[in-house]
PDB file of N, CA and C in Angstrom:
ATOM      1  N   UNK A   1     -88.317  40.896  14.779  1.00  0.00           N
ATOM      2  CA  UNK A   1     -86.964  41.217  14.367  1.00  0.00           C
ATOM      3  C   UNK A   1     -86.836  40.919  12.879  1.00  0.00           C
ATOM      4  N   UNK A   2     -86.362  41.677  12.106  1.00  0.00           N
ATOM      5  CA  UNK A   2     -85.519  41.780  10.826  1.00  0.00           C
ATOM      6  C   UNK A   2     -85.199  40.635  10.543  1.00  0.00           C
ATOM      7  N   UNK A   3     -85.264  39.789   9.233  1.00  0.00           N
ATOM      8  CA  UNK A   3     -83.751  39.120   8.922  1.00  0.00           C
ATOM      9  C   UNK A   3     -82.913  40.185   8.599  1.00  0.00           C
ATOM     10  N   UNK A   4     -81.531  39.503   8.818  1.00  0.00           N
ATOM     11  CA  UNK A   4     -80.714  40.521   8.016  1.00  0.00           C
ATOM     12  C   UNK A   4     -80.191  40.476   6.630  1.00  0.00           C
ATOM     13  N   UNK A   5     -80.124  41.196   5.596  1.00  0.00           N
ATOM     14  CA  UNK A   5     -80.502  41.303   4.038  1.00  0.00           C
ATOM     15  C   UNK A   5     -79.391  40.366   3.426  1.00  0.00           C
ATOM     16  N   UNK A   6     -79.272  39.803   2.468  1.00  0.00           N
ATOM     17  CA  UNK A   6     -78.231  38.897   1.999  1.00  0.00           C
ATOM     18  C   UNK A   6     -77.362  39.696   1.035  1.00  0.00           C
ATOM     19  N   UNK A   7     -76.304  39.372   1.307  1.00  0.00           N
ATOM     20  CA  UNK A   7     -75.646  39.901   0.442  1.00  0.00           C
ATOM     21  C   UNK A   7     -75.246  39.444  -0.606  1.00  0.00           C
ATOM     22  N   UNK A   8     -75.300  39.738  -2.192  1.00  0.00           N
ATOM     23  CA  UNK A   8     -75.298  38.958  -2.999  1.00  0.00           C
ATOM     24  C   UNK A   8     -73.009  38.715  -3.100  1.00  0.00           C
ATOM     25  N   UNK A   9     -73.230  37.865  -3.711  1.00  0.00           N
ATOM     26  CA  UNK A   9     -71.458  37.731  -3.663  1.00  0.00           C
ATOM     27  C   UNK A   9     -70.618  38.505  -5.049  1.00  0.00           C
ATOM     28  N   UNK A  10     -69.706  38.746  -5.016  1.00  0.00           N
ATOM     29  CA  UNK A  10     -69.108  39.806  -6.019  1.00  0.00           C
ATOM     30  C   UNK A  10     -68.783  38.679  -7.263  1.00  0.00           C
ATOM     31  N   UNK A  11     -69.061  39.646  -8.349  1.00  0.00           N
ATOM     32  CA  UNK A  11     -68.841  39.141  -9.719  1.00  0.00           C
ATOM     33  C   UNK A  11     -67.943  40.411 -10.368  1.00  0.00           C
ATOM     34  N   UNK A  12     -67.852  40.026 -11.474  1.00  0.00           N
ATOM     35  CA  UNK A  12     -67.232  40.455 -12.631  1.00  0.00           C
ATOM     36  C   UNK A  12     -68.139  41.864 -13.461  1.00  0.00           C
ATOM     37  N   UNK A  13     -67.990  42.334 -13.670  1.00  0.00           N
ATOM     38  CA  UNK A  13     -68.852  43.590 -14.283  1.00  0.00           C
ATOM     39  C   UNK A  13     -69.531  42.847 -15.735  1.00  0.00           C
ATOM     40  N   UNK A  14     -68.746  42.509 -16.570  1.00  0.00           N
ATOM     41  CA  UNK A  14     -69.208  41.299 -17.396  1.00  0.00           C
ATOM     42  C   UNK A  14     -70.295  40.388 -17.657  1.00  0.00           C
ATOM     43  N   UNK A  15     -70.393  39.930 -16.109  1.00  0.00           N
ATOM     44  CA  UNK A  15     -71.163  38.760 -15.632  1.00  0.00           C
ATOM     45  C   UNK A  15     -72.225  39.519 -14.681  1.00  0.00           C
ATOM     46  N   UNK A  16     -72.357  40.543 -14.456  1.00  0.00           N
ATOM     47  CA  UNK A  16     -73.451  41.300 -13.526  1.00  0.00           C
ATOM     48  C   UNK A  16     -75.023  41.230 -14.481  1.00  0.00           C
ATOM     49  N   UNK A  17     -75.661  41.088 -13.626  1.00  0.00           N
ATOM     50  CA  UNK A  17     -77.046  41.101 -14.156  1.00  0.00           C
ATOM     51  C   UNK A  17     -77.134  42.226 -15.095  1.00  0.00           C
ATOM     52  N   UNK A  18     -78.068  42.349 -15.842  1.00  0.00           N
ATOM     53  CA  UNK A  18     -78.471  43.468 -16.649  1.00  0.00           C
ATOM     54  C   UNK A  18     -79.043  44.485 -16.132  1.00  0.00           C
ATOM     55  N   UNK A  19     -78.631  46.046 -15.760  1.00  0.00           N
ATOM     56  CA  UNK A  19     -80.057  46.538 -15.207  1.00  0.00           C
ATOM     57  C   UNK A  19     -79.883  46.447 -13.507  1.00  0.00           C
ATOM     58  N   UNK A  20     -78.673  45.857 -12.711  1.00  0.00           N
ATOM     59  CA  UNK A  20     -79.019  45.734 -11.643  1.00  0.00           C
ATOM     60  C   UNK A  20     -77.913  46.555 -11.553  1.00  0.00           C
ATOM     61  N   UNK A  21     -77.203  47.599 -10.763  1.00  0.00           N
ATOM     62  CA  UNK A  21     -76.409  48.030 -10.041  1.00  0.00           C
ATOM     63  C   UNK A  21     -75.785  47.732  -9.199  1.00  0.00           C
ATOM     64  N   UNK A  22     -74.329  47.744  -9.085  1.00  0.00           N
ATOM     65  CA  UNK A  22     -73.615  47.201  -8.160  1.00  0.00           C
ATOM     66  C   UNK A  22     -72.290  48.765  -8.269  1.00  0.00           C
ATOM     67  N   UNK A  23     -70.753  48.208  -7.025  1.00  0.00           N
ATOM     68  CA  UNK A  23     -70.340  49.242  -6.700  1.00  0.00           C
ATOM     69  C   UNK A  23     -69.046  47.950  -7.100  1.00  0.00           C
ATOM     70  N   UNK A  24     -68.119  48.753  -7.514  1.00  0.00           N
ATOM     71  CA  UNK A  24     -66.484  48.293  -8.144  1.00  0.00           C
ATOM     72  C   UNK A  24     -66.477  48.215  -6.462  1.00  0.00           C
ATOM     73  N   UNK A  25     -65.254  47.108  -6.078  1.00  0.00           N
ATOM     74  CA  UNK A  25     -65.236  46.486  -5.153  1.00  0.00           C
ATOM     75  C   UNK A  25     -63.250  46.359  -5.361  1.00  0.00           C
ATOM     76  N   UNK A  26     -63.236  45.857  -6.616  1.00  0.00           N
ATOM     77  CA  UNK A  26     -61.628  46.085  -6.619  1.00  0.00           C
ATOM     78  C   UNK A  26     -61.030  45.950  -8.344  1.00  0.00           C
ATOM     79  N   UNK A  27     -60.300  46.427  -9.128  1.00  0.00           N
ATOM     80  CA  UNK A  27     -60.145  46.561 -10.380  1.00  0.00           C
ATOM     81  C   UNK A  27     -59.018  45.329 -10.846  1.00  0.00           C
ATOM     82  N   UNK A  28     -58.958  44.632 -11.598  1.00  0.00           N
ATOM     83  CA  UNK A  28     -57.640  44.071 -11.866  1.00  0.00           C
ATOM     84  C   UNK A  28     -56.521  44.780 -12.645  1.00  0.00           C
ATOM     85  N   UNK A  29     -56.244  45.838 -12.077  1.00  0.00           N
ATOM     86  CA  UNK A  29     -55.020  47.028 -13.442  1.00  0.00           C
ATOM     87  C   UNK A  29     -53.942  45.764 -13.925  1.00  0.00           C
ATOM     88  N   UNK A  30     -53.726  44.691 -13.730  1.00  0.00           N
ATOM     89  CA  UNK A  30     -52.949  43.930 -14.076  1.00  0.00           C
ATOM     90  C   UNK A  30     -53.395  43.026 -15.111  1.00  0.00           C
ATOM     91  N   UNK A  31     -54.352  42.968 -15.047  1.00  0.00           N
ATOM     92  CA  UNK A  31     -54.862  42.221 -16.437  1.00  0.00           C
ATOM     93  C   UNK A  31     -55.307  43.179 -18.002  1.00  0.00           C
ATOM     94  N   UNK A  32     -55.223  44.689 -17.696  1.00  0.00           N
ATOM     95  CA  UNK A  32     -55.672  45.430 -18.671  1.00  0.00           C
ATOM     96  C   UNK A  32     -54.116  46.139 -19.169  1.00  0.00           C
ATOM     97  N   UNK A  33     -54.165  46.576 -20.155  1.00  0.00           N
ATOM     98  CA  UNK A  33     -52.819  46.952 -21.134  1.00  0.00           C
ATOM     99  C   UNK A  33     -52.788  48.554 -20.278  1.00  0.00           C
ATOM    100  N   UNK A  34     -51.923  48.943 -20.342  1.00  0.00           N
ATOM    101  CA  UNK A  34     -51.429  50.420 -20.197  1.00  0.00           C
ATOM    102  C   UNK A  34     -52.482  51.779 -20.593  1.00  0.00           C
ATOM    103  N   UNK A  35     -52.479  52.061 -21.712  1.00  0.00           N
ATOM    104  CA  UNK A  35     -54.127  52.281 -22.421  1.00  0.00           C
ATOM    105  C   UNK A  35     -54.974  51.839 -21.884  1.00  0.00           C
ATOM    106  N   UNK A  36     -55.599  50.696 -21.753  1.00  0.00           N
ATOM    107  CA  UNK A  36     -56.609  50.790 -21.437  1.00  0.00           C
ATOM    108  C   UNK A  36     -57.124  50.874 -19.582  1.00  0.00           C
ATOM    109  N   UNK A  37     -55.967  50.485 -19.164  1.00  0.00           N
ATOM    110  CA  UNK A  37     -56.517  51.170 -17.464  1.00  0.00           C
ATOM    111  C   UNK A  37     -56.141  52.658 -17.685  1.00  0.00           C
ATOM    112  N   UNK A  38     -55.436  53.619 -18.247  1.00  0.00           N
ATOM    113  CA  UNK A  38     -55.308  54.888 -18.163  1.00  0.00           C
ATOM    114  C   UNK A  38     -56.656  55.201 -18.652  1.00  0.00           C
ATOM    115  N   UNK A  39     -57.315  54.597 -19.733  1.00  0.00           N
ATOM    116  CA  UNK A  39     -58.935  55.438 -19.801  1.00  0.00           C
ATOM    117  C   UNK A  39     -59.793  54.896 -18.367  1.00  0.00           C
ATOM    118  N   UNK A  40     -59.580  53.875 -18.071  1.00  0.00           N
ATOM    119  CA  UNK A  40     -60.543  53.417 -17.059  1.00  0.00           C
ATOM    120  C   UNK A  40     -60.660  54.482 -15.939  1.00  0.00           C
ATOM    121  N   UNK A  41     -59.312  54.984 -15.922  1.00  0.00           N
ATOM    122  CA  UNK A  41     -59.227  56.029 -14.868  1.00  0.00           C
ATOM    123  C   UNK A  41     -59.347  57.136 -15.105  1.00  0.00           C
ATOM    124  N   UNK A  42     -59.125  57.588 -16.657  1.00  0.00           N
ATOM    125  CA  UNK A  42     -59.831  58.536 -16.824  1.00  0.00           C
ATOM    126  C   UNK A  42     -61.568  58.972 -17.174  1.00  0.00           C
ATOM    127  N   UNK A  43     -61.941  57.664 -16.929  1.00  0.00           N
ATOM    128  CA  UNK A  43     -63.750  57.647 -16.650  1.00  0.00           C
ATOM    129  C   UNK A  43     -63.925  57.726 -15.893  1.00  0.00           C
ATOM    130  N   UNK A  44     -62.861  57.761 -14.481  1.00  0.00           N
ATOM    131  CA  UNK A  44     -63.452  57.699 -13.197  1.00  0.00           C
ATOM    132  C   UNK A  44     -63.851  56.256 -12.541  1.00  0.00           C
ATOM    133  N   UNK A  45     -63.338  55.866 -12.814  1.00  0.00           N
ATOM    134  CA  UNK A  45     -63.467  53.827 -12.224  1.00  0.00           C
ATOM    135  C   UNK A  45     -62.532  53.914 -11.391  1.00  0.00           C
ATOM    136  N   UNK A  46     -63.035  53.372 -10.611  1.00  0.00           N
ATOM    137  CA  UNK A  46     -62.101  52.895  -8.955  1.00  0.00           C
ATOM    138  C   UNK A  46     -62.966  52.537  -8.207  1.00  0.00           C
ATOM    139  N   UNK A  47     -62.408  51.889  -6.734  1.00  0.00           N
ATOM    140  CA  UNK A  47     -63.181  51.393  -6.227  1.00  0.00           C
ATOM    141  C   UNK A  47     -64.326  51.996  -5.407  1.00  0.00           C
ATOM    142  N   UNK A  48     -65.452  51.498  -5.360  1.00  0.00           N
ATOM    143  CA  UNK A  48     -66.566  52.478  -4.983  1.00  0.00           C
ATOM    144  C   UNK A  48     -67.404  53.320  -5.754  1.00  0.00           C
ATOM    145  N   UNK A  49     -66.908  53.417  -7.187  1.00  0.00           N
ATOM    146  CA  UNK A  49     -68.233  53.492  -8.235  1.00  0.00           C
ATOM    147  C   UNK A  49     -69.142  52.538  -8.556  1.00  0.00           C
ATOM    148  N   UNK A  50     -70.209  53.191  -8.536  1.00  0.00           N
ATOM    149  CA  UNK A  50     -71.432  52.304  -9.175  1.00  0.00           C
ATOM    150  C   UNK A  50     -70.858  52.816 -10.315  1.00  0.00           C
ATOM    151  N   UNK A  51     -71.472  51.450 -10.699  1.00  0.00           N
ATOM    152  CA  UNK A  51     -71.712  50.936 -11.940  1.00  0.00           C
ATOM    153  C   UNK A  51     -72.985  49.851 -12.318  1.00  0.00           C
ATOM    154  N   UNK A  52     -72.772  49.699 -13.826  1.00  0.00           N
ATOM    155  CA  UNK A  52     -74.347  49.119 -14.216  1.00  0.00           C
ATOM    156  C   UNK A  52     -73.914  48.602 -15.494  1.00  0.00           C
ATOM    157  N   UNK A  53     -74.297  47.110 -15.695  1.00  0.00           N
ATOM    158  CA  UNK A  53     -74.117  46.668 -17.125  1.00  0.00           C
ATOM    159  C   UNK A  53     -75.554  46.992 -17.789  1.00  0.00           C
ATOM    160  N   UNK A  54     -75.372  47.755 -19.135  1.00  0.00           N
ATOM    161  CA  UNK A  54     -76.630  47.998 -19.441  1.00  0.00           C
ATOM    162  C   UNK A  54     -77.100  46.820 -20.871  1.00  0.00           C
ATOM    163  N   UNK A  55     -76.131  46.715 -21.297  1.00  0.00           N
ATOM    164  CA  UNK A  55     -76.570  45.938 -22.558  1.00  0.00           C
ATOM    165  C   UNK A  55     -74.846  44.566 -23.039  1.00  0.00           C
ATOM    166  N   UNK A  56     -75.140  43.999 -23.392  1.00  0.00           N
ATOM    167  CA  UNK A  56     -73.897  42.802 -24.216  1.00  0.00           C
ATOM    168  C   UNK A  56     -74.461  42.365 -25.489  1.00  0.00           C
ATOM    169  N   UNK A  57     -73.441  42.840 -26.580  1.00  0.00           N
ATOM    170  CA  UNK A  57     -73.980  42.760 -27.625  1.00  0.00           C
ATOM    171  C   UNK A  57     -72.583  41.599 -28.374  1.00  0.00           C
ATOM    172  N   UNK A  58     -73.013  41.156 -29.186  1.00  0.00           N
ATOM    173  CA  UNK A  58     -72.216  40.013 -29.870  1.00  0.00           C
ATOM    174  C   UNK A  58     -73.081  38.660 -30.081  1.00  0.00           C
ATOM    175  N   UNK A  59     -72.170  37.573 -30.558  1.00  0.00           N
ATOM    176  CA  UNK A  59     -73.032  36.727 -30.610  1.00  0.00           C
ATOM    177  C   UNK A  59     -72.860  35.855 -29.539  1.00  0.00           C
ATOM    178  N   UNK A  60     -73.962  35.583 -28.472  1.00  0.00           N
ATOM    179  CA  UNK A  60     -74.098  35.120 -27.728  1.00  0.00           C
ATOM    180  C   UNK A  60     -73.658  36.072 -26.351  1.00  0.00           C
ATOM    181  N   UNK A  61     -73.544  36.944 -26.840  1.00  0.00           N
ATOM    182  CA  UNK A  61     -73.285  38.086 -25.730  1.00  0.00           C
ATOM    183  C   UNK A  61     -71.830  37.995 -25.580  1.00  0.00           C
ATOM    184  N   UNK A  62     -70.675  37.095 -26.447  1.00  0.00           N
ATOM    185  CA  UNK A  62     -69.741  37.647 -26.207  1.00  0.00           C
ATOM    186  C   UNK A  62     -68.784  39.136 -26.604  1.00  0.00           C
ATOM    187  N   UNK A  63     -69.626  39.903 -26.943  1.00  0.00           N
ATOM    188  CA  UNK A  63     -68.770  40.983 -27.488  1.00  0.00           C
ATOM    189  C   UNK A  63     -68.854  42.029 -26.445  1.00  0.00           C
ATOM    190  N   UNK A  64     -68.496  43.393 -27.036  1.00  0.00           N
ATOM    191  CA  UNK A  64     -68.438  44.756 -26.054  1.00  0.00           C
ATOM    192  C   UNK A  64     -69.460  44.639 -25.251  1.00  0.00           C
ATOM    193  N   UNK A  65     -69.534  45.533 -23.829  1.00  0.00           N
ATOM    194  CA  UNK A  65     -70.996  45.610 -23.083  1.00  0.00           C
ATOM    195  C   UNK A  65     -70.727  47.315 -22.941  1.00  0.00           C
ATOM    196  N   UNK A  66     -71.888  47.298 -22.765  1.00  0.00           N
ATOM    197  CA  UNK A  66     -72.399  49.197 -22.465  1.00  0.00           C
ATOM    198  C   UNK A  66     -72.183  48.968 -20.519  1.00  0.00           C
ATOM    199  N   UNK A  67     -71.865  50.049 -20.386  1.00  0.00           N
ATOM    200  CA  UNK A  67     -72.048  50.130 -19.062  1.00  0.00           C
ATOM    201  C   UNK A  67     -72.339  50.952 -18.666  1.00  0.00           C
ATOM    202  N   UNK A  68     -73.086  51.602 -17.600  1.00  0.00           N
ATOM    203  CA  UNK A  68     -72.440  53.120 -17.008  1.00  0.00           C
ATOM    204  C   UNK A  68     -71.919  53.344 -15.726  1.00  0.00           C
ATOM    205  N   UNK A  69     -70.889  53.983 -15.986  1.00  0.00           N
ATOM    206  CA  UNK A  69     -70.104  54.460 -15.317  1.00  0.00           C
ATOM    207  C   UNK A  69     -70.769  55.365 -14.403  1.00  0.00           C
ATOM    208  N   UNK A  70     -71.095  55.588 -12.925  1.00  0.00           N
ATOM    209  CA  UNK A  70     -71.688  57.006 -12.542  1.00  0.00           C
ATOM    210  C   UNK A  70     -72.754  57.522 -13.273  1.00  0.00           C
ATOM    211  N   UNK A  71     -72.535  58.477 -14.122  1.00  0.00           N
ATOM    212  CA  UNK A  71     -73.524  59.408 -15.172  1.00  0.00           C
ATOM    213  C   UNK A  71     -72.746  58.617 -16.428  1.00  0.00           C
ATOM    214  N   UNK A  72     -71.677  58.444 -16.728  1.00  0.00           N
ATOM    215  CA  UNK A  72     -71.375  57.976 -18.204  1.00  0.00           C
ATOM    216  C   UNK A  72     -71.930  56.786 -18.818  1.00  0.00           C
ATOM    217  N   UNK A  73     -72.218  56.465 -19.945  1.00  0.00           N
ATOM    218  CA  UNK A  73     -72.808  55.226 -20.421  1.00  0.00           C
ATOM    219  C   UNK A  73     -71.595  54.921 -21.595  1.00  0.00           C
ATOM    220  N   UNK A  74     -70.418  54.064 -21.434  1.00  0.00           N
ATOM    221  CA  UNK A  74     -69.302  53.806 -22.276  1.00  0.00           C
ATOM    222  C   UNK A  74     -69.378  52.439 -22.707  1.00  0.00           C
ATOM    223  N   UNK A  75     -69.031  52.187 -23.846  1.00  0.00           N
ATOM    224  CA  UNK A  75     -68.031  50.778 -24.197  1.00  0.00           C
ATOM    225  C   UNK A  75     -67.172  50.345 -23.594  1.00  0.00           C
ATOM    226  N   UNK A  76     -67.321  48.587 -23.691  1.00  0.00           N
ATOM    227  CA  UNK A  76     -65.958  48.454 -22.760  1.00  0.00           C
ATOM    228  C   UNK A  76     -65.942  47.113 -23.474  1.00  0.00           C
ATOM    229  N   UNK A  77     -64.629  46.470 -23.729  1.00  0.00           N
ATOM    230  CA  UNK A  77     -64.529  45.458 -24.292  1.00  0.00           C
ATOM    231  C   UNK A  77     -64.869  44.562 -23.368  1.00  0.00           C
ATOM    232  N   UNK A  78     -64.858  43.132 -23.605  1.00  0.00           N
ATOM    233  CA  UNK A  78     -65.394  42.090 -22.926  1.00  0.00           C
ATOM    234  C   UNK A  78     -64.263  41.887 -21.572  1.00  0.00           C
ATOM    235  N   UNK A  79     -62.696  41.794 -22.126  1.00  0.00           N
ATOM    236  CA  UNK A  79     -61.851  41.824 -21.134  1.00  0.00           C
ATOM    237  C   UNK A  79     -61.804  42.873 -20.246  1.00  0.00           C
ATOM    238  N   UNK A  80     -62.293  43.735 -20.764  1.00  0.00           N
ATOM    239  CA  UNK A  80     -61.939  45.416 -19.685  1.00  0.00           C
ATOM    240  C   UNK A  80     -63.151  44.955 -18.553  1.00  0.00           C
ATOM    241  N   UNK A  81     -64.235  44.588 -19.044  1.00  0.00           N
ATOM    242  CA  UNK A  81     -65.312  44.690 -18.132  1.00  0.00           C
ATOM    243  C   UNK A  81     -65.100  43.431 -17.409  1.00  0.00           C
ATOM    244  N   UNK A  82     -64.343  41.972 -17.618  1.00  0.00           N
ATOM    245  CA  UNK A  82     -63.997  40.801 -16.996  1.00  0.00           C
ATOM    246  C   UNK A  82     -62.618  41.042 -16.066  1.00  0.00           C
ATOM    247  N   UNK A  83     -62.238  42.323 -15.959  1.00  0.00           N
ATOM    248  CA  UNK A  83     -61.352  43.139 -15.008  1.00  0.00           C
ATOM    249  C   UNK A  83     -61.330  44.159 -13.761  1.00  0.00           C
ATOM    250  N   UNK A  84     -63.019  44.293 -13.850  1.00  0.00           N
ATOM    251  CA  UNK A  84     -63.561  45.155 -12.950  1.00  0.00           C
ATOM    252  C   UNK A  84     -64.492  44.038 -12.146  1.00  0.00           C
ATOM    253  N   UNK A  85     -64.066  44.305 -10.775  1.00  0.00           N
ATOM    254  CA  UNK A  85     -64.904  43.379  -9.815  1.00  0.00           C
ATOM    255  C   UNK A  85     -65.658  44.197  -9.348  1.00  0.00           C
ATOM    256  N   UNK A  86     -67.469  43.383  -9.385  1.00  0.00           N
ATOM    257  CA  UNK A  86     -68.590  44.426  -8.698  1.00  0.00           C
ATOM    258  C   UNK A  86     -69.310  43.478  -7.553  1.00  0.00           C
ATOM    259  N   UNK A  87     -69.504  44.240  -6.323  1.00  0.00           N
ATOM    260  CA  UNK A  87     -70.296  43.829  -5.333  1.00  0.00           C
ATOM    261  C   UNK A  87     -71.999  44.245  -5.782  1.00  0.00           C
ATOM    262  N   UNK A  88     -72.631  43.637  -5.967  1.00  0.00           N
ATOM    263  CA  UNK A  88     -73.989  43.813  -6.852  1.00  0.00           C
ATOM    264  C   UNK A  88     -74.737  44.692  -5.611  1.00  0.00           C
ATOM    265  N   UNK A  89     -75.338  45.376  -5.725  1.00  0.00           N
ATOM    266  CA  UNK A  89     -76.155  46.286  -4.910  1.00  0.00           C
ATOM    267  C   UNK A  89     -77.282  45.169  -4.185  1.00  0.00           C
ATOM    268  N   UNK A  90     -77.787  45.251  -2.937  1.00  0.00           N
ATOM    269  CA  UNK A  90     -78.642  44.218  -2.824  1.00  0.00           C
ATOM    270  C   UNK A  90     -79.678  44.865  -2.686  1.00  0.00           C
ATOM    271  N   UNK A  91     -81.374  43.626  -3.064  1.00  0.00           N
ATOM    272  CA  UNK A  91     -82.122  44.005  -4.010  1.00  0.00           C
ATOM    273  C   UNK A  91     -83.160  44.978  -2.980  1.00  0.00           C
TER     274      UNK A  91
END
């Protein structure tokens, strides 16, 4: 018999591994300004996109991170991406 696979526990898009894929799980529209959840949604973010942190650039990694969206590869400020909750894909 199988074990059965672990599931890793949900993080922050922010805080997601580099390179690993996970699926938006639930968005905080309450912590992001007006603007900026209207682009989120107009990238197509909601719950049940993959997504992928690809890079964090700043010093010490606090600045913008690359992500992609689906097929898109966008900017996202540090707060936009500390607003999107991801269930990490398991491995």
């Amino acid at each position: 018999m199988n074990a059965p696979a672990t599931i890793p526990p949900p993080t922050r898009l922010a805080q997601l591994a580099r390179l690993h894929p996970g699926t938006v799980s639930a968005v905080d529209w309450h912590a992001l300004s007006e603007p900026e959840a209207r682009r989120l949604r107009e990238l197509g973010l909601d719950e049940g996109v993959e997504v992928e942190l690809l890079h964090r650039s700043g010093l010490l990694g606090q600045g913008p991170v690359a992500a992609r969206i689906g097929r898109m590869t966008v900017a996202l400020r540090r707060h936009v991406a500390a607003a999107i909750h991801v269930q990490p894909n398991p491995a």
